[in-house]
Protein backbone atom coordinates (compact mmCIF):
# COMPACT_ATOMS: atom_id res chain seq x y z
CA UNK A 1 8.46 74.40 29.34
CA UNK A 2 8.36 71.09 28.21
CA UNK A 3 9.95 67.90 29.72
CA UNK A 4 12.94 66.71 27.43
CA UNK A 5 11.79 63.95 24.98
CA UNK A 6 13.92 61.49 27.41
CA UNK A 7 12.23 62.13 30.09
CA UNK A 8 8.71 61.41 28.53
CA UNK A 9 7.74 58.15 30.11
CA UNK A 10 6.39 55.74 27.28
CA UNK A 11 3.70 53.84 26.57
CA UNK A 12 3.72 50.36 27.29
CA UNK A 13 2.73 48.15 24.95
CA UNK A 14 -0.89 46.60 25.50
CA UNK A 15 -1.41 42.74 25.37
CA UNK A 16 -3.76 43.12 22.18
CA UNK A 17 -1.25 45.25 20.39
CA UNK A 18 1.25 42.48 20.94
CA UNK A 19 -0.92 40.12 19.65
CA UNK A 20 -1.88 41.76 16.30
CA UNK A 21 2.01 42.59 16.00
CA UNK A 22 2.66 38.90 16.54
CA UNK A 23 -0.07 37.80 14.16
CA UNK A 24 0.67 40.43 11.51
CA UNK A 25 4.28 38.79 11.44
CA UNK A 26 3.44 35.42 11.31
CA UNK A 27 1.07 36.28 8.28
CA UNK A 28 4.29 37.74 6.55
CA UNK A 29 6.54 35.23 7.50
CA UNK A 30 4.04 32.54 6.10
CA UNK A 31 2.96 34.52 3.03
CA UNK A 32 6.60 34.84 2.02
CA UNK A 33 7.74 31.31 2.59
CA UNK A 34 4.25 30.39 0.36
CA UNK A 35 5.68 32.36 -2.32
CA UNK A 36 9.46 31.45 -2.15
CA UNK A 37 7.82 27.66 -1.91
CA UNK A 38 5.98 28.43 -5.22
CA UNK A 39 8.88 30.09 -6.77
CA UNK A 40 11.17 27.00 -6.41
CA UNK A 41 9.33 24.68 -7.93
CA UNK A 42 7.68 24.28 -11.54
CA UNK A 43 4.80 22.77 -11.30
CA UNK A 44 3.07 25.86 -9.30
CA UNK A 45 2.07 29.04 -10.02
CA UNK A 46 2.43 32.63 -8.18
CA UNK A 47 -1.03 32.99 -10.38
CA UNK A 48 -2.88 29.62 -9.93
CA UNK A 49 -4.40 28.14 -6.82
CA UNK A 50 -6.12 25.40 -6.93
CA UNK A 51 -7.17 22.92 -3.49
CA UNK A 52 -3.81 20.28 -3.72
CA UNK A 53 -6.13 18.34 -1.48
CA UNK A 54 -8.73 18.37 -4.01
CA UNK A 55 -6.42 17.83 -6.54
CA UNK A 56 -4.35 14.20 -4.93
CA UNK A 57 -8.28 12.80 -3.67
CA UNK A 58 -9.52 13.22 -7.59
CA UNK A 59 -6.52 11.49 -8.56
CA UNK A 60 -6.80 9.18 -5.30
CA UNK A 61 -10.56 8.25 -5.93
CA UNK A 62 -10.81 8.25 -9.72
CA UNK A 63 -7.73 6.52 -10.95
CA UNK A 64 -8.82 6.40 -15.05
CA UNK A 65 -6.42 3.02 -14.38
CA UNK A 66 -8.70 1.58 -12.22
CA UNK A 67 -11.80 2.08 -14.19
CA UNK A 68 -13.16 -1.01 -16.05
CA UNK A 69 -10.60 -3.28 -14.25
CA UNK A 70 -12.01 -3.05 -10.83
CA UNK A 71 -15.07 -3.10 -9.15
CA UNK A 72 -17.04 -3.25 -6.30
CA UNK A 73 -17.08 -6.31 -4.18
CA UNK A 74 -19.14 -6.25 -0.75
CA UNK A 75 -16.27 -8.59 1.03
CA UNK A 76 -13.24 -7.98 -0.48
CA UNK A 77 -14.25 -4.19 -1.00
CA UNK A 78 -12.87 -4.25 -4.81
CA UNK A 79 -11.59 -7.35 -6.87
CA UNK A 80 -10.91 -7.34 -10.47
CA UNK A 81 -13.38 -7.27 -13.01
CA UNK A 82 -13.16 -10.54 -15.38
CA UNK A 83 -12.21 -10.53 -18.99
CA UNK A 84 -11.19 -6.90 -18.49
CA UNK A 85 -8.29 -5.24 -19.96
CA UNK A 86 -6.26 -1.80 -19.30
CA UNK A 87 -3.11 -0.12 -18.17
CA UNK A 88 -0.77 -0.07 -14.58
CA UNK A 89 1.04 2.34 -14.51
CA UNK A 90 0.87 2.64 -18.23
CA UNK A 91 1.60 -1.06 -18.90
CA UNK A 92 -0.80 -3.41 -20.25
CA UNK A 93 -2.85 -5.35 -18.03
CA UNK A 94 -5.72 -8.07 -18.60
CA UNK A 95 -7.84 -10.24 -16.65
CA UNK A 96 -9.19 -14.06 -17.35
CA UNK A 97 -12.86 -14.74 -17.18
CA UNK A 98 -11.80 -15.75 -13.53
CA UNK A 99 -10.21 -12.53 -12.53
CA UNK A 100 -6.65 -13.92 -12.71
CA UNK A 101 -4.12 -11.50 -14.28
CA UNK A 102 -3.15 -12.98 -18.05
CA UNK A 103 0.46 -14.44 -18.50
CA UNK A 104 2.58 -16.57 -20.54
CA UNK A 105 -0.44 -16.21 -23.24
CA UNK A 106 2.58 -17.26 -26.17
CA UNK A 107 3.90 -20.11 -24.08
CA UNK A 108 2.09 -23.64 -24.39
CA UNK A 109 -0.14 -23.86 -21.47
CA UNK A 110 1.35 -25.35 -18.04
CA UNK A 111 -0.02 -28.47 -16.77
CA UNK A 112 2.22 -29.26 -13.35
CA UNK A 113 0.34 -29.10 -10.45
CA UNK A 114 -1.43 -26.03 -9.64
CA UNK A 115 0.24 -22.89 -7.99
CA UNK A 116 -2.44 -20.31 -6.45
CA UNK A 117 -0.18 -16.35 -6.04
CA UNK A 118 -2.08 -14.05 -3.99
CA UNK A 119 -0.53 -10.60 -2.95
CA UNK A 120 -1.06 -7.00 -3.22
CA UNK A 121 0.58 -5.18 -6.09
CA UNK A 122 3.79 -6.89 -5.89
CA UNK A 123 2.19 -9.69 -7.00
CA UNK A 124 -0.35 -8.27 -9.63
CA UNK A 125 2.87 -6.84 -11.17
CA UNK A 126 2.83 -2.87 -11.23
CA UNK A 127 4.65 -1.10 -13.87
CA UNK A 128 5.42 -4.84 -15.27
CA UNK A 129 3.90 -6.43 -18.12
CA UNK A 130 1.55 -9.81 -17.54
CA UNK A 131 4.70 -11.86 -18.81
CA UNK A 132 7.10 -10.06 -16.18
CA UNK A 133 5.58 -10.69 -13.08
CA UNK A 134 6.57 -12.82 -10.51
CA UNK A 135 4.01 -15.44 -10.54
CA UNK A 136 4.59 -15.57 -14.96
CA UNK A 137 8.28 -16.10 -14.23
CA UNK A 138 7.15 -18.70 -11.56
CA UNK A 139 5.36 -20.11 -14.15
CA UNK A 140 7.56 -20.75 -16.47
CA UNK A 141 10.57 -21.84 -14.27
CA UNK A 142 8.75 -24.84 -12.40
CA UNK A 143 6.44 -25.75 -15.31
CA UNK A 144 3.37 -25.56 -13.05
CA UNK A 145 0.12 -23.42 -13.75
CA UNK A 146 0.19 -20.20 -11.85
CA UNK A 147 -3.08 -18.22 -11.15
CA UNK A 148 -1.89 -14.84 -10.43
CA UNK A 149 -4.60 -13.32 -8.00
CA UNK A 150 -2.50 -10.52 -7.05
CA UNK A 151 -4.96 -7.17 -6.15
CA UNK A 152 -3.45 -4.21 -5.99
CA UNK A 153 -3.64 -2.17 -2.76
CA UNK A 154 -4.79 -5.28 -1.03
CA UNK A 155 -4.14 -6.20 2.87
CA UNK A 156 -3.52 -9.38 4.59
CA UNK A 157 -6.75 -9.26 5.36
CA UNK A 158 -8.44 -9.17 1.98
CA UNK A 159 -5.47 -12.04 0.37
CA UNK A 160 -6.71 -14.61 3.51
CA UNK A 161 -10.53 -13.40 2.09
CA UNK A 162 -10.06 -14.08 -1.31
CA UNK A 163 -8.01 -17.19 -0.81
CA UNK A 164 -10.79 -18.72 1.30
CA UNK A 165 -13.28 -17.33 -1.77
CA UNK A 166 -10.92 -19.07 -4.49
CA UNK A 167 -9.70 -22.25 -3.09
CA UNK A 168 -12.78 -24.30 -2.94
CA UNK A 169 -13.37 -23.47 -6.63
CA UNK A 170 -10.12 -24.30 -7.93
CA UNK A 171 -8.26 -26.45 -5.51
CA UNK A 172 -4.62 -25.72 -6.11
CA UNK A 173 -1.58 -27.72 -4.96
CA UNK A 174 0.27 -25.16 -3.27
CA UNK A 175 -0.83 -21.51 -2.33
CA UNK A 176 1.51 -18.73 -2.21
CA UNK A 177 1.05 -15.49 -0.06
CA UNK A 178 3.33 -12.69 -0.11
CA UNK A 179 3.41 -9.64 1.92
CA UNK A 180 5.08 -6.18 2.39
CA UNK A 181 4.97 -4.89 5.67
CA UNK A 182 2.72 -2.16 4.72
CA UNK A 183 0.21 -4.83 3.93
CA UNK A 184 0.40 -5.28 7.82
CA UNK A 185 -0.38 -2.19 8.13
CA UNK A 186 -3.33 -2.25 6.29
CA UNK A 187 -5.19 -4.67 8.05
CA UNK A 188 -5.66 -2.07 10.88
CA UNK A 189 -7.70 -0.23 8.28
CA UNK A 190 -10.88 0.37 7.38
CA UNK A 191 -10.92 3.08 4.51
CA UNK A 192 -7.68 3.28 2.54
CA UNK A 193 -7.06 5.25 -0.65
CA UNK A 194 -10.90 6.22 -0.31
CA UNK A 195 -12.26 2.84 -0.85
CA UNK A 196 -13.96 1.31 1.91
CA UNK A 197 -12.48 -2.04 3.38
CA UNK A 198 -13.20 -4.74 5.27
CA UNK A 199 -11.05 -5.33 8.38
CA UNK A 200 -10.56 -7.73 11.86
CA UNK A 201 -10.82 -7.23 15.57
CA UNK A 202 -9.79 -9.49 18.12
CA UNK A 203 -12.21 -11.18 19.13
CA UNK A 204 -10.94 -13.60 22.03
CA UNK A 205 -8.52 -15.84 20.45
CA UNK A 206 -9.81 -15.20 17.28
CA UNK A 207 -11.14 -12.22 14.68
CA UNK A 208 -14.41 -10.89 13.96
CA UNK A 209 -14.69 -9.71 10.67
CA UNK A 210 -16.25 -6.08 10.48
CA UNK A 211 -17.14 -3.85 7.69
CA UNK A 212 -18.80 -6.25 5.65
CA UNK A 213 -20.95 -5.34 3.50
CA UNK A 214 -18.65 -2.78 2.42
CA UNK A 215 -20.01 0.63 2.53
CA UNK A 216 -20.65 2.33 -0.73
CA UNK A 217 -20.82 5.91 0.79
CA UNK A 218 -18.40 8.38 0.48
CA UNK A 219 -16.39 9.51 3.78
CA UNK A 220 -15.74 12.92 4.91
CA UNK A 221 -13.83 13.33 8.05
CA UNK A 222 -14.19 15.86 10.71
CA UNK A 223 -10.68 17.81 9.04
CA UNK A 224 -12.93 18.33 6.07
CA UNK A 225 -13.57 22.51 6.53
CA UNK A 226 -9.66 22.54 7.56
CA UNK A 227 -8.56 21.23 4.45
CA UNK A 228 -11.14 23.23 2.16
CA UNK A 229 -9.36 26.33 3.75
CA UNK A 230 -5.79 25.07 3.94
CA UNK A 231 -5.26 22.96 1.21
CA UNK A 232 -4.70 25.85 -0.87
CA UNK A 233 -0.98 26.05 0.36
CA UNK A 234 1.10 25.19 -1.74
CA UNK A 235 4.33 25.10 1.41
CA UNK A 236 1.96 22.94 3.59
CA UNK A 237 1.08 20.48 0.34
CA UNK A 238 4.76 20.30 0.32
CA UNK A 239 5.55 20.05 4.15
CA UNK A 240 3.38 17.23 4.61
CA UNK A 241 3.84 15.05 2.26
CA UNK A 242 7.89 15.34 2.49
CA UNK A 243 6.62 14.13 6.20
CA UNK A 244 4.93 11.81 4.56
CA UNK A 245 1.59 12.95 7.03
CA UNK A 246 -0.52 11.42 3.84
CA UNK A 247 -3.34 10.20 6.38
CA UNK A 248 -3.90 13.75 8.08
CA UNK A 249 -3.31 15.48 5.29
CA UNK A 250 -5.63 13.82 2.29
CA UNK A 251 -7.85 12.01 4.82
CA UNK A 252 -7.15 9.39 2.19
CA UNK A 253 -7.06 6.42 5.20
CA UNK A 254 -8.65 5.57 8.29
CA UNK A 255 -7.99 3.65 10.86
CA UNK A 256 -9.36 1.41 13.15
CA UNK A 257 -7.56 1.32 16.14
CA UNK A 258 -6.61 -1.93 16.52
CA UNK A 259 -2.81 -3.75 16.37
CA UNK A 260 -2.21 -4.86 12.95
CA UNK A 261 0.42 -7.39 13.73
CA UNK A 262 -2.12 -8.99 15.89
CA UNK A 263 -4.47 -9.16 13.86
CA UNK A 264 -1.81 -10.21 10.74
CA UNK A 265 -0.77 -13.04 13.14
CA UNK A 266 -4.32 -14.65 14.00
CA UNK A 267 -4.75 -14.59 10.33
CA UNK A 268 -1.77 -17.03 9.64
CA UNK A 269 -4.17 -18.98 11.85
CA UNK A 270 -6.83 -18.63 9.42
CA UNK A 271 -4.82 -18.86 6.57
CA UNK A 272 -3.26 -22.34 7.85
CA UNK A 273 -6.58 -23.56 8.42
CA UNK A 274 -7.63 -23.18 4.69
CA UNK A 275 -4.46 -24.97 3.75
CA UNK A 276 -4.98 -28.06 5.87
CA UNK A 277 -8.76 -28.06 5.07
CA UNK A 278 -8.33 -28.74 1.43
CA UNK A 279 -4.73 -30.78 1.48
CA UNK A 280 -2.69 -27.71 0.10
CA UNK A 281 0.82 -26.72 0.97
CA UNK A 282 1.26 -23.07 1.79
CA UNK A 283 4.26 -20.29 1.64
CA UNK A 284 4.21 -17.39 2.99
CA UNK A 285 6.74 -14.87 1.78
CA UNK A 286 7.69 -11.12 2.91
CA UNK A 287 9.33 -8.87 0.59
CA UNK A 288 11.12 -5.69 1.13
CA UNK A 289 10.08 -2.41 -0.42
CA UNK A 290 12.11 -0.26 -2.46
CA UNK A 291 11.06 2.72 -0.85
CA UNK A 292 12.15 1.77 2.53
CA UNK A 293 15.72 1.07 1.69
CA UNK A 294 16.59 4.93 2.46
CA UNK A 295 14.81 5.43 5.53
CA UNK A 296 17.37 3.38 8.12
CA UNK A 297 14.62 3.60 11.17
CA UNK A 298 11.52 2.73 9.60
CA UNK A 299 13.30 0.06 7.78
CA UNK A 300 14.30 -1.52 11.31
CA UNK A 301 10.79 -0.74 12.42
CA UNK A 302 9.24 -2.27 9.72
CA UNK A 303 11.58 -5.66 9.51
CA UNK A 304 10.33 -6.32 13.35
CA UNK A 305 7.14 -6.20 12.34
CA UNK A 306 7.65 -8.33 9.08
CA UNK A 307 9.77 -10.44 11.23
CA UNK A 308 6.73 -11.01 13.92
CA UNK A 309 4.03 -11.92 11.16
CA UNK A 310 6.65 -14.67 9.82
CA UNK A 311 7.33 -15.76 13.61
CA UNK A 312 3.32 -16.87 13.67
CA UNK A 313 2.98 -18.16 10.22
CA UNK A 314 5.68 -20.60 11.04
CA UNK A 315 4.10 -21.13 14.42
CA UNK A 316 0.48 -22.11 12.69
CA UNK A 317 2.83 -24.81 10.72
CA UNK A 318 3.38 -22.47 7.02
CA UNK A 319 6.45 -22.82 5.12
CA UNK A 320 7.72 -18.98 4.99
CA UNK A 321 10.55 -17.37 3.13
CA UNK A 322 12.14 -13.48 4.21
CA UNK A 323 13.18 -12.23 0.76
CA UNK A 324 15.33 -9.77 2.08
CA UNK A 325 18.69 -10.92 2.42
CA UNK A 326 18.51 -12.34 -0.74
CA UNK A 327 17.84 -8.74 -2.59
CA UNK A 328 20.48 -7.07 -0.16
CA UNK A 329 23.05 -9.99 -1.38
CA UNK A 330 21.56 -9.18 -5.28
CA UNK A 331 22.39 -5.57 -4.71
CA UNK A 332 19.21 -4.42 -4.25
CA UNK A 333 19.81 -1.68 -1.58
CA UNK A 334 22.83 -0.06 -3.33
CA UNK A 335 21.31 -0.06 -6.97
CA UNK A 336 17.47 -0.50 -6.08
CA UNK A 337 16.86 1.08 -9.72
CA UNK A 338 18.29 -2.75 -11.20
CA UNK A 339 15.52 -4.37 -9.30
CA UNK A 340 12.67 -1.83 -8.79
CA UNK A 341 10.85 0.34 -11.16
CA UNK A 342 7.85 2.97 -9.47
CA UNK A 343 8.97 1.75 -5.84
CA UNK A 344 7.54 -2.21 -7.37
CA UNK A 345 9.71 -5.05 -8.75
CA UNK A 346 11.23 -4.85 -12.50
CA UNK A 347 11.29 -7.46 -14.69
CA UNK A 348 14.44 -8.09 -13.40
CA UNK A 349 12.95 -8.12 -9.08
CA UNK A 350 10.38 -10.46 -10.17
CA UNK A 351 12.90 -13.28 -11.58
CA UNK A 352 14.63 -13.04 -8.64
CA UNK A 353 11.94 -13.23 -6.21
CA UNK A 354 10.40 -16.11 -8.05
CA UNK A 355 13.58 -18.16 -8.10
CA UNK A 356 13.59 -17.69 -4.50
CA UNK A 357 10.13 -18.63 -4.11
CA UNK A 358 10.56 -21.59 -6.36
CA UNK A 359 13.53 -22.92 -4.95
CA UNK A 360 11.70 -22.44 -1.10
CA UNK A 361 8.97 -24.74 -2.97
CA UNK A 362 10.96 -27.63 -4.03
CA UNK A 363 12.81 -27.79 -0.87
CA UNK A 364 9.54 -29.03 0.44
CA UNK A 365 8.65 -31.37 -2.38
């Protein structure tokens, strides 16, 4: 007679069954939240499934904006090209024979004493047309000749290298440099947006510039079968950019290990330098970023950092101005869409920030 069924002693579960068991449901789990991600949003497909990594780095690499405007430069990594014209961000951008960014082309010409702008996007004017950035409306208010040398994507790094390229040619009056603090950031790179850079390293109480000439070959990192197999996911696409994990994600940037407020600081050395060698008065000025008004702790972190960099350009003897306040005071954190258009200053950001610059220039005069 057989024992009754609750008697039967059972099986217990191996280690490898557990496994599978546990691997089969984190397949489901994973698969499901794929699709539910895909469902939500319009842009993908249940059907389609292309490589989102793919996708971005095409975009990344072969901006059809940066075509024809920008080339190669073996110490600056990329400058503009002269006499070129185009789009940012679909607004019309041109270049002098000099590589200046065309302004005030309507307006009789400026003869006041000559201002040199140099800057990173901000300064170039994204999403702005030549007459609406901040060096045009600089222009205009003081009377005085502006060269707008404003490079988009640019570091600290590169500005200090193409001021000490452009100074000795033209010899301005007054040079302005202005900052973000991710152009701090920056400076601790040596491949960003898959263009190859060239960066500092300590060297003693100095720098030693590195990565110059700038490479030409393409980079693939050691992520680069991950992301062939991965980048597929439409969830993780999400995931990591809302963590805004752009670096490990796209492998669009590399770093190079070294403190970029350091090495932002030693350059207000350099940068001082070049002022007192040729007789010109310099102003260095940080502005805030749109897109870290809504991110409380990385704002704080950030303003330390921007605050340190100013600390050592006034130490090396610069004039420097914090834009900050002023924008807060404008309204610029509670209605950042009056002042910033595509995370970069309006028409409207750019007056402002050149009356402030203007009126930090004839304080000193």
């Amino acid at each position: 007679m057989p024992a009754p069924s609750h008697l039967t002693p059972r099986r217990r579960p191996t280690l490898g069954g557990g496994l599978v068991l546990a691997f089969v449901t984190v397949v489901v789990v994973l698969l499901t939240a794929e699709a539910v991600d895909r469902l939500r949003d319009p842009s993908a497909s249940l059907w389609s499934y292309p490589n989102y990594i793919d996708v971005w780095q095409k975009a990344w690499a072969f901006d059809p904006e940066e075509r024809g405007v920008l080339r190669y430069d073996s110490e600056l990594g990329y400058e503009p090209v002269p006499g070129a014209s185009g789009t940012v961000n679909g607004q019309p951008i041109s270049y002098s024979a000099d590589g200046f960014r065309t302004q005030n082309l309507g307006a009789p010409p400026a003869a006041g004493p000559l201002i040199l702008a140099l800057g990173d996007s901000y300064t170039e004017g994204w999403s702005v047309s030549g007459d609406e950035s901040w060096p045009a409306h600089l222009e205009r208010l003081t009377g005085r000749r502006t060269l707008n040398a404003g490079v988009r994507g640019y570091g600290i790094d590169q500005m200090v290298l193409r001021a000490e390229r452009l100074v000795p040619r033209f010899k301005p009056q007054t040079m302005v440099l202005a900052f973000i603090g991710s152009d701090i950031e920056r400076t601790a790179l040596s491949f960003r947006d898959f263009k190859h850079k060239p960066y500092f390293v300590p060297a003693g109480d100095g720098l030693e510039l590195r990565n110059v000439p700038a490479p030409t070959t393409p980079i693939s990192g050691p992520l680069v079968a991950i992301r062939a197999v991965l980048g597929y996911s439409h969830l993780l696409d999400t995931l990591m950019r809302r963590l805004g994990a752009y670096d490990l994600w796209f492998g669009n940037n590399i770093g190079t290990g070294v403190d970029g407020v350091l090495v932002s600081c030693r350059l207000m050395d350099r940068f001082s330098a070049l002022a007192r060698k040729y007789d010109a008065h310099a102003l260095v000025v940080a502005f805030q970023q749109s897109d870290r008004w809504n991110y409380p702790l990385e704002r704080t972190a950030v303003a330390a950092r921007v605050a340190a960099v100013l600390a050592c350009a006034k130490r090396a003897g610069l004039a420097t101005l914090d834009t900050s306040a002023a924008f807060a005071a404008a309204g610029a954190a509670t209605d950042p869409a009056a002042y910033f258009v595509a995370d970069h200053y309006s028409d409207r950001g750019n007056a402002l920030a050149a009356s402030l610059i203007g009126a930090a220039l004839a304080a000193k005069n």
